[in-house]
N, C-alpha and C. Protein backbone atom coordinates (compact mmCIF):
# COMPACT_ATOMS: atom_id res chain seq x y z
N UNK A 1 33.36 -12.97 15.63
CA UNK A 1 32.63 -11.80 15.19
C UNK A 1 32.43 -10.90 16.40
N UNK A 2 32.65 -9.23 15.99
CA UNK A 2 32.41 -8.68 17.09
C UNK A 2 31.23 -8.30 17.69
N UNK A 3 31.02 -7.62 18.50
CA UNK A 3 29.13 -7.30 19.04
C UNK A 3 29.14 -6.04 17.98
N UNK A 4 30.18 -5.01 17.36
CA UNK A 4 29.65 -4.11 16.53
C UNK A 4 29.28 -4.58 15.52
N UNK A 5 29.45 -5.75 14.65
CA UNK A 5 29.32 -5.89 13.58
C UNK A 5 27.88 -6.98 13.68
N UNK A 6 26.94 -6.79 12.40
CA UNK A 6 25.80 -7.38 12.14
C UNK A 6 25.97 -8.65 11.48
N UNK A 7 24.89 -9.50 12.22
CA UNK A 7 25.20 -10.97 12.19
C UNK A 7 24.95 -11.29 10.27
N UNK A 8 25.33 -12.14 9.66
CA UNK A 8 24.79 -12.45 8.36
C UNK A 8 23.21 -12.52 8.03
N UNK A 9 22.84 -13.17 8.62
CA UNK A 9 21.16 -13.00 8.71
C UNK A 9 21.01 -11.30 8.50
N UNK A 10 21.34 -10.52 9.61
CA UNK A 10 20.80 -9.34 9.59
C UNK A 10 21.37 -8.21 8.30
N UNK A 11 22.55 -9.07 7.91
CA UNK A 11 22.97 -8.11 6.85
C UNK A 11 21.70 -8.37 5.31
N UNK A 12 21.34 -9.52 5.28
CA UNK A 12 20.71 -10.04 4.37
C UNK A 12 19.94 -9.43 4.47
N UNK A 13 18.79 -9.83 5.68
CA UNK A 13 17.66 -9.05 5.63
C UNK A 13 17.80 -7.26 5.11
N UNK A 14 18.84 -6.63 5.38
CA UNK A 14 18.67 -5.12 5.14
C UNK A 14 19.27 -5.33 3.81
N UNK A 15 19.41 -6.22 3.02
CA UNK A 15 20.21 -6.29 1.93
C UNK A 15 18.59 -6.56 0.98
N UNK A 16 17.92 -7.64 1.39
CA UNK A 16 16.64 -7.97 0.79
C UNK A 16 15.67 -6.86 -0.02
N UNK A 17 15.48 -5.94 0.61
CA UNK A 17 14.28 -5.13 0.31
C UNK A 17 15.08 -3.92 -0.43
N UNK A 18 16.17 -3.47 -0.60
CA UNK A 18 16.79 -2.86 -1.37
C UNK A 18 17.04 -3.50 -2.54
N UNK A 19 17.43 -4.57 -2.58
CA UNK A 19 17.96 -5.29 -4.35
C UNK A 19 16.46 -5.32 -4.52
N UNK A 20 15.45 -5.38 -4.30
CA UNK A 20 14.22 -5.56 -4.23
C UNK A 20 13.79 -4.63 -5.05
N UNK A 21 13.89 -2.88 -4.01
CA UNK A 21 13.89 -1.97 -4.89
C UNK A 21 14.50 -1.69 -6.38
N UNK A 22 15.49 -1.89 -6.22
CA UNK A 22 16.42 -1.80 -7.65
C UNK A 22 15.84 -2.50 -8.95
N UNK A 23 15.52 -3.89 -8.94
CA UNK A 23 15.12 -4.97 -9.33
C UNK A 23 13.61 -3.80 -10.07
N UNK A 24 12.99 -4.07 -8.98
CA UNK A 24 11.24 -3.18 -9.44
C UNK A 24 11.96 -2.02 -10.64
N UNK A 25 12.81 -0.88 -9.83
CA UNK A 25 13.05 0.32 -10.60
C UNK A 25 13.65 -0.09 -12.01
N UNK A 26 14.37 -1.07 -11.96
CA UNK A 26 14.78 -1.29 -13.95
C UNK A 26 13.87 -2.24 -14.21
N UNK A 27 13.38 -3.19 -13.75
CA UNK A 27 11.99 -3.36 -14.29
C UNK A 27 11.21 -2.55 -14.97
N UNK A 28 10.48 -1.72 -13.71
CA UNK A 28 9.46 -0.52 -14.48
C UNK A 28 10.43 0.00 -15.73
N UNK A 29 11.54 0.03 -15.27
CA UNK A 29 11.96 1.31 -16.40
C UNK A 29 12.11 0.57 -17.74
N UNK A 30 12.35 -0.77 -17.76
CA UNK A 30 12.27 -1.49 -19.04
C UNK A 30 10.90 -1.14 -19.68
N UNK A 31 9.72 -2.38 -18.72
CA UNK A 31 8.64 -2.20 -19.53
C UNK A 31 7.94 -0.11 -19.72
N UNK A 32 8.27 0.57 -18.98
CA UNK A 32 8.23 1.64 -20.10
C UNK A 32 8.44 2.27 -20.92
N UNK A 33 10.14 1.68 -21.52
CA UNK A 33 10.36 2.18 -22.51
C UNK A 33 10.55 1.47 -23.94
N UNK A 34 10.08 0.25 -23.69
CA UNK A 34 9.93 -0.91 -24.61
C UNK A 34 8.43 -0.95 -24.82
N UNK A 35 7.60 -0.69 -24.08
CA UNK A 35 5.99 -0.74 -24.66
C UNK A 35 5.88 -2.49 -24.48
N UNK A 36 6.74 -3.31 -23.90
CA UNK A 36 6.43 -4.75 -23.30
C UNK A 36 4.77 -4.84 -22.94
N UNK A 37 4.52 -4.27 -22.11
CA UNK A 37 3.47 -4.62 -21.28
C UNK A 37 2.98 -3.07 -20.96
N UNK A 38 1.70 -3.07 -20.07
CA UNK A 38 1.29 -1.64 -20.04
C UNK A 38 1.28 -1.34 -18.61
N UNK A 39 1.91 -1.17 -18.35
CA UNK A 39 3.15 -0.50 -16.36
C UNK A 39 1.51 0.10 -15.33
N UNK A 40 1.73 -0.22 -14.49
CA UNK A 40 0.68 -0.13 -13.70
C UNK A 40 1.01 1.50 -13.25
N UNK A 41 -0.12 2.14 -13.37
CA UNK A 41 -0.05 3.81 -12.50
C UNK A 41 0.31 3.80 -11.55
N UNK A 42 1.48 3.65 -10.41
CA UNK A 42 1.53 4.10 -9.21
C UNK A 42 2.94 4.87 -8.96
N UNK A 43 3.05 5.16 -8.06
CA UNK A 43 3.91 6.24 -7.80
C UNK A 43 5.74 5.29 -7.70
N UNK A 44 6.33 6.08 -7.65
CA UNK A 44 7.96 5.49 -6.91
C UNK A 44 7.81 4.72 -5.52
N UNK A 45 6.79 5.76 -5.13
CA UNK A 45 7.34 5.74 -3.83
C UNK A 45 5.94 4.83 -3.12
N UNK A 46 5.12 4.01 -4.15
CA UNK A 46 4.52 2.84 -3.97
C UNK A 46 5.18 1.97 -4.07
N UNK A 47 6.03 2.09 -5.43
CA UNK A 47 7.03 0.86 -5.76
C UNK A 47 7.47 0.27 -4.91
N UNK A 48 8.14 1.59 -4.10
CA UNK A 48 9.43 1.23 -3.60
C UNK A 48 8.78 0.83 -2.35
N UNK A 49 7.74 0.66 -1.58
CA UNK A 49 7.49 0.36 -0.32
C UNK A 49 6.63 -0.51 -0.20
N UNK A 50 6.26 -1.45 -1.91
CA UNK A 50 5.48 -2.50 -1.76
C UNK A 50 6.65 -3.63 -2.17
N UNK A 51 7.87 -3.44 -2.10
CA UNK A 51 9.23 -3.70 -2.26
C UNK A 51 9.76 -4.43 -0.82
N UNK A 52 9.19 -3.58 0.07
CA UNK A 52 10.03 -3.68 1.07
C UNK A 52 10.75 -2.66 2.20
N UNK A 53 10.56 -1.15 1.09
CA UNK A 53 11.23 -0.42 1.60
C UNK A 53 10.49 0.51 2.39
N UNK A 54 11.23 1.04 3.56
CA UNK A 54 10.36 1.55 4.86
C UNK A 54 9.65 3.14 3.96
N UNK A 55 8.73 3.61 4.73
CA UNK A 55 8.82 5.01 4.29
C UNK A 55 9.75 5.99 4.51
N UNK A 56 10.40 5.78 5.46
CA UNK A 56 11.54 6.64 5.54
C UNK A 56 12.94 6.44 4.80
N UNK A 57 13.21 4.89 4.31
CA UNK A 57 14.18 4.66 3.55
C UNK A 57 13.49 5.20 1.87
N UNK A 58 12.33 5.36 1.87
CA UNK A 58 11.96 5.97 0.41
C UNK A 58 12.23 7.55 0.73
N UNK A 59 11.65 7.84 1.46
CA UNK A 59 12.34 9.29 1.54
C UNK A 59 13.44 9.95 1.44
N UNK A 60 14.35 8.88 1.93
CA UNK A 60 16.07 9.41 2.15
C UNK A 60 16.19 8.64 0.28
N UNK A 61 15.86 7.98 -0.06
CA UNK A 61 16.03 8.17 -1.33
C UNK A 61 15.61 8.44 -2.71
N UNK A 62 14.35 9.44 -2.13
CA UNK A 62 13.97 10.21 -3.29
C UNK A 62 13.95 11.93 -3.24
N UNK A 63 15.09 11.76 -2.04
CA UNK A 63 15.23 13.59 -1.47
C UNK A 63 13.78 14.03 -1.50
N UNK A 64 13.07 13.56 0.02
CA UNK A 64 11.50 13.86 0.53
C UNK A 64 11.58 13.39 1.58
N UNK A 65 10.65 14.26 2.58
CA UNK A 65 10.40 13.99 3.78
C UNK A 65 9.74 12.65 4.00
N UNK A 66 10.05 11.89 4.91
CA UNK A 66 8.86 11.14 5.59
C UNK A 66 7.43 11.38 5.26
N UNK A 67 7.23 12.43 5.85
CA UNK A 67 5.92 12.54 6.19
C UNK A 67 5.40 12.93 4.55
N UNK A 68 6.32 13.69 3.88
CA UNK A 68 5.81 13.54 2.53
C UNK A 68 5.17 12.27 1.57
N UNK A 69 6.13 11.60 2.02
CA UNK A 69 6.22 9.93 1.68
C UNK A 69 4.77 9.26 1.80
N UNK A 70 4.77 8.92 3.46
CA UNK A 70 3.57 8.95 3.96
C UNK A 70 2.10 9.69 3.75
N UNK A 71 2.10 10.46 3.37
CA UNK A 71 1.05 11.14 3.04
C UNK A 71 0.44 10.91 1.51
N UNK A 72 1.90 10.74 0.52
CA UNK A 72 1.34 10.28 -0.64
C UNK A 72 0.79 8.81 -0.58
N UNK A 73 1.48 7.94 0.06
CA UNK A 73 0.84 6.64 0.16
C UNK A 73 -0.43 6.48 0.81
N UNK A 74 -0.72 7.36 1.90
CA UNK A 74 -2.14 7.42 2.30
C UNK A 74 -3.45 8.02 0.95
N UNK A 75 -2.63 9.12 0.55
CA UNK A 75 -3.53 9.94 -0.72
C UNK A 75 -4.45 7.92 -1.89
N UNK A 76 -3.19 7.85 -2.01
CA UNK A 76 -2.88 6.62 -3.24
C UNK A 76 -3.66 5.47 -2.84
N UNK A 77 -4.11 5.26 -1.32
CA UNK A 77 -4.62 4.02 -0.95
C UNK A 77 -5.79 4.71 -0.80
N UNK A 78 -6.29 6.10 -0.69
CA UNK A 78 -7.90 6.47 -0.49
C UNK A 78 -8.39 6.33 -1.81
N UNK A 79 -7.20 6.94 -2.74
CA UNK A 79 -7.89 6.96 -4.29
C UNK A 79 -8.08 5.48 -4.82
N UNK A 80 -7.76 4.81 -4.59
CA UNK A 80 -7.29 3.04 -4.76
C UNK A 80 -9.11 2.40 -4.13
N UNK A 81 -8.91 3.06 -3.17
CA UNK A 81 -9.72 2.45 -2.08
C UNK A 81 -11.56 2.93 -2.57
N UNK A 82 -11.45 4.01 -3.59
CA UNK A 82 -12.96 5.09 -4.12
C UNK A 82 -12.88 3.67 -5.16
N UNK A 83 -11.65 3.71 -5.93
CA UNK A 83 -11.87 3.26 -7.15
C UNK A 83 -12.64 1.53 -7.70
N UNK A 84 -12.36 1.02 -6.17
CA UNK A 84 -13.01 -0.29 -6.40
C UNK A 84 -13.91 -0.47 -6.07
N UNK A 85 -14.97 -1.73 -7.11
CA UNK A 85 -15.99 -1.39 -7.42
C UNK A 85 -16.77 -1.76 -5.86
N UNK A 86 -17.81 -1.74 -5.29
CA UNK A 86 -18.04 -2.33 -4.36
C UNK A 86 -19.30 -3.30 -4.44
N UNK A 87 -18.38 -4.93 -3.95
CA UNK A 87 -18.87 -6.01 -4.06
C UNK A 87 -20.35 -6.36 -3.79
N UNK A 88 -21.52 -7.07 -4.25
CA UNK A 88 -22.42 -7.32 -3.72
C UNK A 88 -22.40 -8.28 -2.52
N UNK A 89 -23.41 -7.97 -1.93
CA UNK A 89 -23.26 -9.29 -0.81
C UNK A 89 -23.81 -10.81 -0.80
N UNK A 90 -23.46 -11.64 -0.28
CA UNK A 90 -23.88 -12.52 -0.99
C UNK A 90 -25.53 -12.44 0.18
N UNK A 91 -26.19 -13.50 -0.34
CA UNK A 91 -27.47 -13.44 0.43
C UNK A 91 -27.50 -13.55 1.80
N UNK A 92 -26.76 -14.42 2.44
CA UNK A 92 -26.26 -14.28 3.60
C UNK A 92 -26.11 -13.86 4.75
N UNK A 93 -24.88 -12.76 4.04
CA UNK A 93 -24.26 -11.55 4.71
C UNK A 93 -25.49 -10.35 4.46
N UNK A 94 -26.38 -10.71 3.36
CA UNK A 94 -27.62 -9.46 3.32
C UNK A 94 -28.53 -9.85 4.52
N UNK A 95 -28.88 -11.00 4.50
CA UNK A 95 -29.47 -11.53 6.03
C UNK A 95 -29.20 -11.07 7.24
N UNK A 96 -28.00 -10.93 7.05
CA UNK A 96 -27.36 -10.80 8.45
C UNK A 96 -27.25 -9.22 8.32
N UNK A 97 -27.43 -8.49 8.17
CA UNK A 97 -27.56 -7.27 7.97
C UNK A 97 -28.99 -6.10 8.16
N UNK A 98 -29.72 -7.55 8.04
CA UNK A 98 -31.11 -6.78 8.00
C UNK A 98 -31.64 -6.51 6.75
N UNK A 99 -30.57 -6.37 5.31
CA UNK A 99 -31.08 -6.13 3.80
C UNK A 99 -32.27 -6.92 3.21
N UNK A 100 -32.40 -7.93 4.15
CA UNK A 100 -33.11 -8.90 2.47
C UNK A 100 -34.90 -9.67 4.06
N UNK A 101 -35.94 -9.47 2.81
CA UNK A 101 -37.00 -9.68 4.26
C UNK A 101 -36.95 -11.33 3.97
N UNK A 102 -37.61 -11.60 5.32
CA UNK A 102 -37.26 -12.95 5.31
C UNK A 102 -38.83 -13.82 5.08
């Protein structure tokens, strides 16, 4: 094997997170057009990078910038991030906080 060419391992690995993608994308696209199951709200370009795929390999394949990319996934993890509920503490951690008199 030559030094230009990529070892098997490394072809795999860049092979991994793409069939990955693909796999997710006719997935989703089944259960939405069969009414199977009820498809979780998130974007492509969540899909595709909780997949595996870099933000910049989602970009080069959804004709979008990087930073476009990036920015929606930041948007998506603040709105993600409002939306859950926030946990009580247990007594504990209220102790340790100063919350609860002793």
């Amino acid at each position: 094997m030559s030094d230009t060419q990529p070892s098997t391992n490394e072809l795999l690995t860049s092979i991994d997170p793409k069939l990955g993608a693909l796999v997710t994308l006719a997935v989703d696209f089944y259960i939405r057009n069969t009414d199977v199951a009820k498809p979780k709200k998130r974007s492509l370009d969540r899909m595709l990078t909780d997949v595996g795929l870099s933000p910049l390999e989602v970009s080069n394949i959804l004709g979008k910038t990087d930073r476009a990319v990036r920015k929606l996934l930041q948007e998506e993890h603040a709105r993600a991030d409002k939306a859950k509920p926030k946990r009580a503490k247990k007594p504990r951690e209220a102790a340790a906080d100063g919350d609860v008199e002793v």
